[in-house]
PDB file of N, CA and C in Angstrom:
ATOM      1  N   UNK A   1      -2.836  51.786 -10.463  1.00  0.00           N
ATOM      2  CA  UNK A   1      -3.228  50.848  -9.431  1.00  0.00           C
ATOM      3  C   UNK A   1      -4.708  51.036  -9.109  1.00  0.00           C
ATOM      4  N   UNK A   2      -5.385  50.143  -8.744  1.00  0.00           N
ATOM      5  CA  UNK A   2      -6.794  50.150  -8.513  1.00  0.00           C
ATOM      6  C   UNK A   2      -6.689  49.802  -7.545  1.00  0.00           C
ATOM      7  N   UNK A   3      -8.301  50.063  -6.448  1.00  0.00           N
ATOM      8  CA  UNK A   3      -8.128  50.297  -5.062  1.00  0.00           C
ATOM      9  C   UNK A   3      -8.607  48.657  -4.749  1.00  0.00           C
ATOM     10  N   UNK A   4      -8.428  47.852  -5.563  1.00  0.00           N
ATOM     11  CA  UNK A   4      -9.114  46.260  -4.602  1.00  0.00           C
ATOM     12  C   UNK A   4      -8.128  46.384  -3.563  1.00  0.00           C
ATOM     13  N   UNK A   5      -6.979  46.739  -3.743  1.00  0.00           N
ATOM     14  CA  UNK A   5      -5.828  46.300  -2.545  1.00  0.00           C
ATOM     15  C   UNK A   5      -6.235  46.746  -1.419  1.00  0.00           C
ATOM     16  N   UNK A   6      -6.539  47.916  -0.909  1.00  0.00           N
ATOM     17  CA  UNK A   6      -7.220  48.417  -0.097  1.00  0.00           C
ATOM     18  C   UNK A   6      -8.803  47.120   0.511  1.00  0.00           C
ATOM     19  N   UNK A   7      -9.467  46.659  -0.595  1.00  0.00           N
ATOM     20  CA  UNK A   7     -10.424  46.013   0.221  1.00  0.00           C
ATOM     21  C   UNK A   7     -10.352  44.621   0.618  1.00  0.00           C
ATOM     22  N   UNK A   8      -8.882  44.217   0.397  1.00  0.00           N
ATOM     23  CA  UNK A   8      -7.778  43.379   0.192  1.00  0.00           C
ATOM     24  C   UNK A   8      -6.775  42.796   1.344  1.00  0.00           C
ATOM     25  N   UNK A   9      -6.828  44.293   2.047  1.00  0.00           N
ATOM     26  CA  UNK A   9      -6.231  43.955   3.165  1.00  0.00           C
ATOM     27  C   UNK A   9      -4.845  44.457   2.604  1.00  0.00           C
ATOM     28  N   UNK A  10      -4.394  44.573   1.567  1.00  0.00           N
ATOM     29  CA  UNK A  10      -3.279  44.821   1.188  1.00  0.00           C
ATOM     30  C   UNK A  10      -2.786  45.727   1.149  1.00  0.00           C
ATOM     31  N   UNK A  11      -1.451  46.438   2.001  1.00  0.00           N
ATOM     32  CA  UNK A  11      -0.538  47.474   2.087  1.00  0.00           C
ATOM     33  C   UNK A  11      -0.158  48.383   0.685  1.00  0.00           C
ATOM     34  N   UNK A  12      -0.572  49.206   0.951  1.00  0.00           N
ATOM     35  CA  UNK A  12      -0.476  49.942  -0.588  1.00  0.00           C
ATOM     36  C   UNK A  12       1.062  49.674  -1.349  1.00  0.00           C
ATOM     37  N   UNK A  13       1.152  49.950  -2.462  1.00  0.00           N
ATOM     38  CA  UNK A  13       2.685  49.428  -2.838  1.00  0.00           C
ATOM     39  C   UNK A  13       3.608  51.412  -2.381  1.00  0.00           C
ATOM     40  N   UNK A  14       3.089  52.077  -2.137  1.00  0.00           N
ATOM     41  CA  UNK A  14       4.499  52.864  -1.931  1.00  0.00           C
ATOM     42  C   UNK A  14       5.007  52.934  -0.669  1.00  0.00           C
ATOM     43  N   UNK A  15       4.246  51.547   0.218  1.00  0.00           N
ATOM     44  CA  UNK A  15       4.521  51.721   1.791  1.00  0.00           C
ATOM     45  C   UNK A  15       6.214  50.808   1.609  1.00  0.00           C
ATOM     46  N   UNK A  16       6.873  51.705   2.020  1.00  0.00           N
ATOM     47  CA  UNK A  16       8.230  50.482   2.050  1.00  0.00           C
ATOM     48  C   UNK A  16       7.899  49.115   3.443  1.00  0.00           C
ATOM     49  N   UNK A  17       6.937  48.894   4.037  1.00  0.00           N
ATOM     50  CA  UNK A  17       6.770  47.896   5.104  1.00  0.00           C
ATOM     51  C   UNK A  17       6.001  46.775   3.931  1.00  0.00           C
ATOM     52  N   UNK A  18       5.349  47.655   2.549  1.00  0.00           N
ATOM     53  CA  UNK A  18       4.912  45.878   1.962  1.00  0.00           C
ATOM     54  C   UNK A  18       6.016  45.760   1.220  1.00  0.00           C
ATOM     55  N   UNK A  19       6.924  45.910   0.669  1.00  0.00           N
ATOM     56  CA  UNK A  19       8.063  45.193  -0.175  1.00  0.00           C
ATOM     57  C   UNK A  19       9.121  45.802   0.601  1.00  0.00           C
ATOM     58  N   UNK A  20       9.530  45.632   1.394  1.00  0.00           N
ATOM     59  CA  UNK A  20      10.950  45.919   2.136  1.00  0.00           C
ATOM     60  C   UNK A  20      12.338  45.572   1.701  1.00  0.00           C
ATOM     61  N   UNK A  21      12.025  44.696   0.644  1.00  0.00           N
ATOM     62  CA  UNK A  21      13.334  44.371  -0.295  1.00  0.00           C
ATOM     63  C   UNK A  21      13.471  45.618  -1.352  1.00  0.00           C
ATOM     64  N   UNK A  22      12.591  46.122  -1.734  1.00  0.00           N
ATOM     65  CA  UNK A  22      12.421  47.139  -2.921  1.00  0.00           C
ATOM     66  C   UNK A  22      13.517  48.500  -2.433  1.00  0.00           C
ATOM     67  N   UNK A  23      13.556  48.294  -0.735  1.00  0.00           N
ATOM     68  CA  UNK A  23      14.561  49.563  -0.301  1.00  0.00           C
ATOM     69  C   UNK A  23      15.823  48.614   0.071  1.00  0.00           C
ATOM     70  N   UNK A  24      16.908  48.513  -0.394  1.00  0.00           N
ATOM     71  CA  UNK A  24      18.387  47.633  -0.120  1.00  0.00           C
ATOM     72  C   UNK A  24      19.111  48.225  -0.640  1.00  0.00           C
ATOM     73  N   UNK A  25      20.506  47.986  -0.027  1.00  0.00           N
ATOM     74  CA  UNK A  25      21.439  49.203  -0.464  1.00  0.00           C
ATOM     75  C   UNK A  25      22.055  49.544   1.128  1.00  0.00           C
ATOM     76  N   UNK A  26      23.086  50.356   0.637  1.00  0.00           N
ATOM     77  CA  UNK A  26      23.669  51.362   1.361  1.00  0.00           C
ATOM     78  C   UNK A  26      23.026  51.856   2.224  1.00  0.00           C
ATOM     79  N   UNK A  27      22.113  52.396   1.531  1.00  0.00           N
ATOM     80  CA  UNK A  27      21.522  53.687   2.163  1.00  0.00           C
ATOM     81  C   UNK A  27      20.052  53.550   2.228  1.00  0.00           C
ATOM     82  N   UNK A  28      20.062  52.370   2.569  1.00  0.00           N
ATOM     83  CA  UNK A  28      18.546  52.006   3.050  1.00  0.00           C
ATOM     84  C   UNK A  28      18.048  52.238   4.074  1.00  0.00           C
ATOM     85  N   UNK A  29      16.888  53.175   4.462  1.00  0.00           N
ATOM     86  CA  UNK A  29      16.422  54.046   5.351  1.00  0.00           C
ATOM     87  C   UNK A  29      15.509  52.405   6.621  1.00  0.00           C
ATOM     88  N   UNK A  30      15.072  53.421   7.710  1.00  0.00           N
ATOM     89  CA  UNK A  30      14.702  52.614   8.487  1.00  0.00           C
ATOM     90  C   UNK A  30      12.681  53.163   7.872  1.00  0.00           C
ATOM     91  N   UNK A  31      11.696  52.388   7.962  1.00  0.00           N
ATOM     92  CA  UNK A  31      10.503  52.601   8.001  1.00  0.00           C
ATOM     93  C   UNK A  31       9.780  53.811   7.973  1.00  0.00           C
ATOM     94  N   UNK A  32      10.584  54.246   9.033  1.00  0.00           N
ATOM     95  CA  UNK A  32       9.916  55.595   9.461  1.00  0.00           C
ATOM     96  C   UNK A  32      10.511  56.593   9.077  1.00  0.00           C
ATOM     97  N   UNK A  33      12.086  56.463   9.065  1.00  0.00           N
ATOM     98  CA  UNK A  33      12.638  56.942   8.016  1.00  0.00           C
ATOM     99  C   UNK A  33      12.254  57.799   6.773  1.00  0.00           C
ATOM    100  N   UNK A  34      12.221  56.121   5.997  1.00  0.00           N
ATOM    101  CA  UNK A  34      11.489  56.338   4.814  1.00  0.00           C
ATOM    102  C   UNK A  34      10.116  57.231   4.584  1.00  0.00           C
ATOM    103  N   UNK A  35       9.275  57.032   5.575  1.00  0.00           N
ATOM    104  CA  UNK A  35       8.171  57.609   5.474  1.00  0.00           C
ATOM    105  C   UNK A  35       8.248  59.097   5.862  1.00  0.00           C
ATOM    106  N   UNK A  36       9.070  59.248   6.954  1.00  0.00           N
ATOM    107  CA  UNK A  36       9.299  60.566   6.964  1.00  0.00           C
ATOM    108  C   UNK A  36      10.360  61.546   5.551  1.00  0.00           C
ATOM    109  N   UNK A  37      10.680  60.710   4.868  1.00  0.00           N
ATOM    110  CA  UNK A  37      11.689  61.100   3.738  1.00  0.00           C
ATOM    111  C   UNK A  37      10.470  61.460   2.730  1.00  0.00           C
ATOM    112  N   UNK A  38       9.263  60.704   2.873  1.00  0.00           N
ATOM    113  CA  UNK A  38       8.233  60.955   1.756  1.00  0.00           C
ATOM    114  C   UNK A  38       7.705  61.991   1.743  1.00  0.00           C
ATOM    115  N   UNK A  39       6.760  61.999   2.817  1.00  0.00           N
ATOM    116  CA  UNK A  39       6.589  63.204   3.527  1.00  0.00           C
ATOM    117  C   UNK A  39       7.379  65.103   3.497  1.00  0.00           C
ATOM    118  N   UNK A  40       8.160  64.857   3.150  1.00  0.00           N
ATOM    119  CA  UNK A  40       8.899  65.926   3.381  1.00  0.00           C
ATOM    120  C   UNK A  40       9.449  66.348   1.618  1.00  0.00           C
ATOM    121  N   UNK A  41       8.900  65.126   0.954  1.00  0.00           N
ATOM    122  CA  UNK A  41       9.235  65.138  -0.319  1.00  0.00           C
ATOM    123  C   UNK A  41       7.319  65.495  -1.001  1.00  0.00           C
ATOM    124  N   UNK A  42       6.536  65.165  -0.629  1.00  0.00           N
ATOM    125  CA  UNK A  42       5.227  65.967  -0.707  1.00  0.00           C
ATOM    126  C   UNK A  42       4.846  66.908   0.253  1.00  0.00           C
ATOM    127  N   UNK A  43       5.562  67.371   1.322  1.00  0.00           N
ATOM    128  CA  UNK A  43       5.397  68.571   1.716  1.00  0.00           C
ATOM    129  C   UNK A  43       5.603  69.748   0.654  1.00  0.00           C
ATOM    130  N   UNK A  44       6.792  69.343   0.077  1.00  0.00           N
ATOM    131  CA  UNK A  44       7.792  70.270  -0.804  1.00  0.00           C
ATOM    132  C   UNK A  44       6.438  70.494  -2.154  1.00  0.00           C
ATOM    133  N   UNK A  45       5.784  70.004  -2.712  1.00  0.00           N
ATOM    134  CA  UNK A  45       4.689  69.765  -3.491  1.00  0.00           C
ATOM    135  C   UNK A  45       3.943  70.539  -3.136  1.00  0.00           C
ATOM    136  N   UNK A  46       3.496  70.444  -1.649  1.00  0.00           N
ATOM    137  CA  UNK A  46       2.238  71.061  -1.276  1.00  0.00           C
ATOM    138  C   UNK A  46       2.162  72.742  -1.188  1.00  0.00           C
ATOM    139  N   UNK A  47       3.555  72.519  -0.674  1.00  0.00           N
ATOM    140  CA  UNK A  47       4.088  73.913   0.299  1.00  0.00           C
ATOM    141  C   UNK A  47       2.988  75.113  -0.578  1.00  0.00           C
ATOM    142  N   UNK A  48       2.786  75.093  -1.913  1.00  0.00           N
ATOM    143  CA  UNK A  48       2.199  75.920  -2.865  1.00  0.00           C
ATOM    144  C   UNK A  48       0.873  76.329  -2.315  1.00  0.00           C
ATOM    145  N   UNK A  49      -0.103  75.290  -1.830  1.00  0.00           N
ATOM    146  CA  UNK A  49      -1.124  75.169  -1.296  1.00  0.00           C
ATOM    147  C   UNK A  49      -1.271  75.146  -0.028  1.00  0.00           C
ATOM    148  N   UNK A  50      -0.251  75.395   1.152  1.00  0.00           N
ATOM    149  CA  UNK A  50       0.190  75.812   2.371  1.00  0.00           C
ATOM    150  C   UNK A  50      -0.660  74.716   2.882  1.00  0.00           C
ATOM    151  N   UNK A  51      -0.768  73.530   2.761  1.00  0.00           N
ATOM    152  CA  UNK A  51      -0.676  72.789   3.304  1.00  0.00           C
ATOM    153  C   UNK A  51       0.651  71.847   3.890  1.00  0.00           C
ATOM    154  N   UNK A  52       0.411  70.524   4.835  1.00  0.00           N
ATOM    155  CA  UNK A  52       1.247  70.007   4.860  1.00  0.00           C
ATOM    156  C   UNK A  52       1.019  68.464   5.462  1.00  0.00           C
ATOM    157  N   UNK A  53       1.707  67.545   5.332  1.00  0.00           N
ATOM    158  CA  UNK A  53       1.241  66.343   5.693  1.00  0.00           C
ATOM    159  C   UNK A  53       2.796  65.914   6.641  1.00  0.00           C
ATOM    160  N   UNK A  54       1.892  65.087   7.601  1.00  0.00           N
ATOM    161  CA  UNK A  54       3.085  64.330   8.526  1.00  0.00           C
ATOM    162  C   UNK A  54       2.473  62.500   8.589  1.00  0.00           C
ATOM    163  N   UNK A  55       3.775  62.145   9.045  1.00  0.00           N
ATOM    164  CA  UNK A  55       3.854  60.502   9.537  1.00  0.00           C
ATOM    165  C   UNK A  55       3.011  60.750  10.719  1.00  0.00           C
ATOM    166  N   UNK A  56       1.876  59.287  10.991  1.00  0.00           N
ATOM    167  CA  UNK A  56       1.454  59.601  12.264  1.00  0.00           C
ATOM    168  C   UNK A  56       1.315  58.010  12.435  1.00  0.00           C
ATOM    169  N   UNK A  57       2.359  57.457  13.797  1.00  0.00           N
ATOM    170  CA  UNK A  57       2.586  56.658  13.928  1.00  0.00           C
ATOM    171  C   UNK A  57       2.939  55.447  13.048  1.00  0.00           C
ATOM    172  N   UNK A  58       3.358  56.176  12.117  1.00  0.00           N
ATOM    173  CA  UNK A  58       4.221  54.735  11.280  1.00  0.00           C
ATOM    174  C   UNK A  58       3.457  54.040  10.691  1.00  0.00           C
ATOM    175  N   UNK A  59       1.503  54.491  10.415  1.00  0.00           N
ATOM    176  CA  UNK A  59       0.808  53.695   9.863  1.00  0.00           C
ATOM    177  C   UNK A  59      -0.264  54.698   8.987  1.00  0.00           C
ATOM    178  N   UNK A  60      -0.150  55.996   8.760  1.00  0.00           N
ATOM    179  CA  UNK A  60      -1.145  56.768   8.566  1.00  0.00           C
ATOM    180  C   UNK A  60      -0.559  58.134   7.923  1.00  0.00           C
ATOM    181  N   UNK A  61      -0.950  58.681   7.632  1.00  0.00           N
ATOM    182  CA  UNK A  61      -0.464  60.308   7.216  1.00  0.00           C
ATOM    183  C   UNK A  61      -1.653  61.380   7.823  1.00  0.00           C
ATOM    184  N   UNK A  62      -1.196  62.507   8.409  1.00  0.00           N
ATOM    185  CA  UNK A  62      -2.144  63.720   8.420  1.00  0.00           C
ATOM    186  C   UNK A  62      -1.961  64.928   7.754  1.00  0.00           C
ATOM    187  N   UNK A  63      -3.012  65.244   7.121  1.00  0.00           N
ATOM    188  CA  UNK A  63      -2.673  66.313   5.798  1.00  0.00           C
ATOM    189  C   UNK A  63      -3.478  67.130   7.067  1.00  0.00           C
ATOM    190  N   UNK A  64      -2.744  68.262   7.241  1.00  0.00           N
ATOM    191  CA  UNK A  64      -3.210  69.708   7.616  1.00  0.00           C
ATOM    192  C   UNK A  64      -3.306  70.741   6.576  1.00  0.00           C
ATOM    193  N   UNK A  65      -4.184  71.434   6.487  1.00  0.00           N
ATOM    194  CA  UNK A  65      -4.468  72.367   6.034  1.00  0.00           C
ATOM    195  C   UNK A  65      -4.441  74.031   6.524  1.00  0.00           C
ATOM    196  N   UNK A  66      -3.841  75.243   6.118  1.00  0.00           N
ATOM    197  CA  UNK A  66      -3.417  76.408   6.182  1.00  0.00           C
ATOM    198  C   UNK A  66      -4.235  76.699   7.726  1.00  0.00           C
ATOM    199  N   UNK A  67      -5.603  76.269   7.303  1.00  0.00           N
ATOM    200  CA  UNK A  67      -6.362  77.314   7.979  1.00  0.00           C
ATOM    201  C   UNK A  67      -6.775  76.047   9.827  1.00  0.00           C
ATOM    202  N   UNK A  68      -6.028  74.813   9.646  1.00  0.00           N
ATOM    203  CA  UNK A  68      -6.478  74.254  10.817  1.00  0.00           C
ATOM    204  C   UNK A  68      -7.265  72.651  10.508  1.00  0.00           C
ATOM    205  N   UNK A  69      -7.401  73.116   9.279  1.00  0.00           N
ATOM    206  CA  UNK A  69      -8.596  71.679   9.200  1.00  0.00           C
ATOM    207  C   UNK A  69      -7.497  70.715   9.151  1.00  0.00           C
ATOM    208  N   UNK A  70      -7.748  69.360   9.075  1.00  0.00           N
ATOM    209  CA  UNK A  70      -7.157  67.984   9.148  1.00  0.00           C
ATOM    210  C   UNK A  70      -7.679  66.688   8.238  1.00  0.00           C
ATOM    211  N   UNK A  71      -7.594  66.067   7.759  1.00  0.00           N
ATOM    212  CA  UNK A  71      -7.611  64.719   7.502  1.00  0.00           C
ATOM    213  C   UNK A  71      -6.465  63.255   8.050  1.00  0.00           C
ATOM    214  N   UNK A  72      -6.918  62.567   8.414  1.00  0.00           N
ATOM    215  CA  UNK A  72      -6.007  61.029   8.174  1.00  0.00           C
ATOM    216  C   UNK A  72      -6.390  60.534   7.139  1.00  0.00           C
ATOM    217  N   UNK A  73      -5.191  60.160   6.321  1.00  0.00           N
ATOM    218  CA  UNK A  73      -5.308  59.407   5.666  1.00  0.00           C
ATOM    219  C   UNK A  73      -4.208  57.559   5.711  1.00  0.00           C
ATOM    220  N   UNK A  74      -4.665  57.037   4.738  1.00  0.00           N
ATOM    221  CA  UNK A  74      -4.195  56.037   5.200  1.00  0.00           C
ATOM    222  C   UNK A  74      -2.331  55.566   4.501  1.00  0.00           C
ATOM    223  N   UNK A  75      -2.407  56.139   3.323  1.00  0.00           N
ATOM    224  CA  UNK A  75      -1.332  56.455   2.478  1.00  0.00           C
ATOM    225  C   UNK A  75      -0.968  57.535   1.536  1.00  0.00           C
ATOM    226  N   UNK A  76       0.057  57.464   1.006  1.00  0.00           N
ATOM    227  CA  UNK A  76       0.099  58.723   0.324  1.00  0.00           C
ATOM    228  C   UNK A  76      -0.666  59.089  -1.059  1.00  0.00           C
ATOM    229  N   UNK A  77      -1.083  58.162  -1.671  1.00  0.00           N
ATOM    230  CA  UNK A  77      -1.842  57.697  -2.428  1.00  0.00           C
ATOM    231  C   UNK A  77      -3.405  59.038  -2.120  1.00  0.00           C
ATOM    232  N   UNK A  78      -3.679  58.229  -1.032  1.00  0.00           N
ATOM    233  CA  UNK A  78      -4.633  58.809  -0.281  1.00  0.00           C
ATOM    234  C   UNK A  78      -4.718  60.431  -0.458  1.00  0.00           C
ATOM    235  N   UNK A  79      -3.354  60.823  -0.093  1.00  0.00           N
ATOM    236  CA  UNK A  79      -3.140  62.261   0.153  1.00  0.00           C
ATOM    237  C   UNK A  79      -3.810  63.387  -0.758  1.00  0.00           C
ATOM    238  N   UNK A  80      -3.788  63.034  -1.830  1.00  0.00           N
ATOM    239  CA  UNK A  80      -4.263  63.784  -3.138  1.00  0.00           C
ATOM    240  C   UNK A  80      -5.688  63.877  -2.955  1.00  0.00           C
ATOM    241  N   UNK A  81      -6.285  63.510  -2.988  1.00  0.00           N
ATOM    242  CA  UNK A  81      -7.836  63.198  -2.905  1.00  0.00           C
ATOM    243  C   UNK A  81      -8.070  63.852  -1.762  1.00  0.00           C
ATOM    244  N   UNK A  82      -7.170  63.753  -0.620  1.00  0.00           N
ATOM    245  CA  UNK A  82      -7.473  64.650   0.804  1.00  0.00           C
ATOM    246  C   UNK A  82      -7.472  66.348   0.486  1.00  0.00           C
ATOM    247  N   UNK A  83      -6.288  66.345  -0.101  1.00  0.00           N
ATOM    248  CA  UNK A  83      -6.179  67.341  -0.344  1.00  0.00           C
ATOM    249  C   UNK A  83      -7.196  68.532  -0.807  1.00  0.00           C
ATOM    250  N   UNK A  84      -7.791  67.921  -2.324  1.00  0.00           N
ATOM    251  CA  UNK A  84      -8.931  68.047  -3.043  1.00  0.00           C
ATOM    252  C   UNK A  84      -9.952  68.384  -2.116  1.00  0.00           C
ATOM    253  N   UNK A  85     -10.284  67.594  -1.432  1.00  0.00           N
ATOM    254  CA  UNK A  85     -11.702  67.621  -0.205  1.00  0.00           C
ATOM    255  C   UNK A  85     -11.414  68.892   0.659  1.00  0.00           C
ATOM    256  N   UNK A  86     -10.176  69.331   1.260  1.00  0.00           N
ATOM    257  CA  UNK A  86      -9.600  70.227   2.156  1.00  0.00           C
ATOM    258  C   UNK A  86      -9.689  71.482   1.524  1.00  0.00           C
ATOM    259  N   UNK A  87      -9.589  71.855   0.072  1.00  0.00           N
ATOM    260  CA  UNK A  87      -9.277  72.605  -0.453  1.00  0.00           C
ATOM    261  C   UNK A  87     -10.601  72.970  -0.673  1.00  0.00           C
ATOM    262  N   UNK A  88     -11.400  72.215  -1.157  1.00  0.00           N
ATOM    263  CA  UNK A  88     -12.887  72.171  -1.954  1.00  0.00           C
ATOM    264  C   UNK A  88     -12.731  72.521  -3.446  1.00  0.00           C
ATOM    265  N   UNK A  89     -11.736  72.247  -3.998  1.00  0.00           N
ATOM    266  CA  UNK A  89     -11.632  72.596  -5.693  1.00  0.00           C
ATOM    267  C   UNK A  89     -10.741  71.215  -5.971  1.00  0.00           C
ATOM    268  N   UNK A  90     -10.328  71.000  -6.827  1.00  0.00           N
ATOM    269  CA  UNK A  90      -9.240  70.096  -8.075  1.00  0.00           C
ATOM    270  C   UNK A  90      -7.774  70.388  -7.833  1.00  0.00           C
ATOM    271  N   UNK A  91      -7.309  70.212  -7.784  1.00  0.00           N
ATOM    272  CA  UNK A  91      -5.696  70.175  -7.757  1.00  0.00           C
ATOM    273  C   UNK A  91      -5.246  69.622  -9.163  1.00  0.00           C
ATOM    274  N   UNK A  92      -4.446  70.891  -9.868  1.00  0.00           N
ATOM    275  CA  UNK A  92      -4.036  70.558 -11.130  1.00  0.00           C
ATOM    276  C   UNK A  92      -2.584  70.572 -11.287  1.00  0.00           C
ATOM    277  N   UNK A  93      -1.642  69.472 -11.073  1.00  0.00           N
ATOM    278  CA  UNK A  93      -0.946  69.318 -10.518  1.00  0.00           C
ATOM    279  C   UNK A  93       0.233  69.990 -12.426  1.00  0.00           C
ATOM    280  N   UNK A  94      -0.236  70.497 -12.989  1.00  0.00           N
ATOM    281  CA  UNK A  94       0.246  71.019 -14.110  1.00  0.00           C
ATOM    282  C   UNK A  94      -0.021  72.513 -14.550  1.00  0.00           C
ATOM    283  N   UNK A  95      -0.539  72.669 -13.222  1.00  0.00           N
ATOM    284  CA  UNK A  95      -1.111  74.358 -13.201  1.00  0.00           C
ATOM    285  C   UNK A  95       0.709  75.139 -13.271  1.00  0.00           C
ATOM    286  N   UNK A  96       0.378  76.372 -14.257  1.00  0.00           N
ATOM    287  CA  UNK A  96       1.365  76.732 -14.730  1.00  0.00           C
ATOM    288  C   UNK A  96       1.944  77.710 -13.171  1.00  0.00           C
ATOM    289  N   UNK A  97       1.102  78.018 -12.627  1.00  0.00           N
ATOM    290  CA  UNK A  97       1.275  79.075 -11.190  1.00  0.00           C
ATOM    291  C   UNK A  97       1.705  78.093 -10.148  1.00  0.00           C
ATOM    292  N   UNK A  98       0.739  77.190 -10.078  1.00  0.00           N
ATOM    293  CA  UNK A  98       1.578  75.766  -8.317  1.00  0.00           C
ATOM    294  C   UNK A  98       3.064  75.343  -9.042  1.00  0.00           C
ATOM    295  N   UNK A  99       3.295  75.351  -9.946  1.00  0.00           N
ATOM    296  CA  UNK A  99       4.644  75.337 -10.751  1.00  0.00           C
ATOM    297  C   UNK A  99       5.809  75.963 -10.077  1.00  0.00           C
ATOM    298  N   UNK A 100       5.247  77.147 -10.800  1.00  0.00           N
ATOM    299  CA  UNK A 100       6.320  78.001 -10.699  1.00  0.00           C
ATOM    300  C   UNK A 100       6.638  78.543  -9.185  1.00  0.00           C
ATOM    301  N   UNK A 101       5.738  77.857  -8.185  1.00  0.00           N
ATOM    302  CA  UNK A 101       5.663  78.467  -6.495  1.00  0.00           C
ATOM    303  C   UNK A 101       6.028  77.470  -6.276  1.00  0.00           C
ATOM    304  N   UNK A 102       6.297  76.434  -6.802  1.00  0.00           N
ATOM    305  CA  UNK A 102       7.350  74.865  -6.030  1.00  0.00           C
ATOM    306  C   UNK A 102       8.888  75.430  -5.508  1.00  0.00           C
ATOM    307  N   UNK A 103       9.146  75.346  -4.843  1.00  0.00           N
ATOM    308  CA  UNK A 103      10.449  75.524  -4.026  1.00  0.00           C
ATOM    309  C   UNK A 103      11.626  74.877  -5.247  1.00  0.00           C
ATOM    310  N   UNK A 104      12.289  75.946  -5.430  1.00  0.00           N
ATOM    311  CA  UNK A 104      13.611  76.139  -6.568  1.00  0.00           C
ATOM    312  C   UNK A 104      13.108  76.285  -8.010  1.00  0.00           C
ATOM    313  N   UNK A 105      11.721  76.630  -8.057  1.00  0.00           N
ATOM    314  CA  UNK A 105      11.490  77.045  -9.275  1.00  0.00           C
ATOM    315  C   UNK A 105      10.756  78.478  -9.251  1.00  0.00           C
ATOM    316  N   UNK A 106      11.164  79.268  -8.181  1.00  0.00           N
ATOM    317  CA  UNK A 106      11.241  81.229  -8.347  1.00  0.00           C
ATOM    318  C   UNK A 106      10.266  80.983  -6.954  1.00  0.00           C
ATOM    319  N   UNK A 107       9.957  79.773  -6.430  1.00  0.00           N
ATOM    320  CA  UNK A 107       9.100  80.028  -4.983  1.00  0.00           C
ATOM    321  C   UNK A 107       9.829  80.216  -4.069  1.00  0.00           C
ATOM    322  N   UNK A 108       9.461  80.020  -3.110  1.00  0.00           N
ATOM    323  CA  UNK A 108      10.042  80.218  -1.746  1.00  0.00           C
ATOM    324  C   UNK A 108      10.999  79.318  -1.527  1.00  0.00           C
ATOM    325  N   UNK A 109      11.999  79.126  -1.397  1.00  0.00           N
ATOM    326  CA  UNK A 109      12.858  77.894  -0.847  1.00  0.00           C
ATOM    327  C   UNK A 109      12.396  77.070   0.311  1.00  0.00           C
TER     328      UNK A 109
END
């Protein structure tokens, strides 16, 4: 995906509020829900890098960092790149060590 959407006006596509049909079913979460389901599904990612990100008001994400620092970002999209900046290095999301410290693969649960 390329960022015109962003200068677009347009809701990123992993927000379930721009295609709300894309979540139907059973077990189709409410908004915030969902976003909090994401969240907690890239927490689990991060946990390696003791960071962590939350829903903030149903329109935004905040990536915290170990030591206090913060970013908003605007989606999760976003998050990665925050991350990067927070950290001040690359995030190699194939690093054989953030691997193996992911929760159920010999890390921390």
């Amino acid at each position: 995906m390329c960022g015109l959407c962003g200068l677009l006006g347009v809701v990123h596509w992993t927000e379930t509020s721009a295609h709300p049909d894309a979540f139907t079913g059973d077990a189709r979460r409410t908004i915030r829900a969902e976003r909090s389901h994401r969240a907690a599904i890239v927490n689990a990612a991060l946990a390696p890098l003791r960071m962590k990100v939350k829903d903030f008001q149903a329109s935004s994400y905040i990536l915290t960092s170990a030591t206090g620092r913060s970013e908003i970002v605007d989606d999760i999209q976003a998050v990665w790149g925050a991350v990067e900046r927070l950290r001040g290095a690359p995030v190699d999301p194939l690093d054989p060590d953030w691997l193996a410290a992911l929760p159920g693969q010999g890390g921390k649960p």
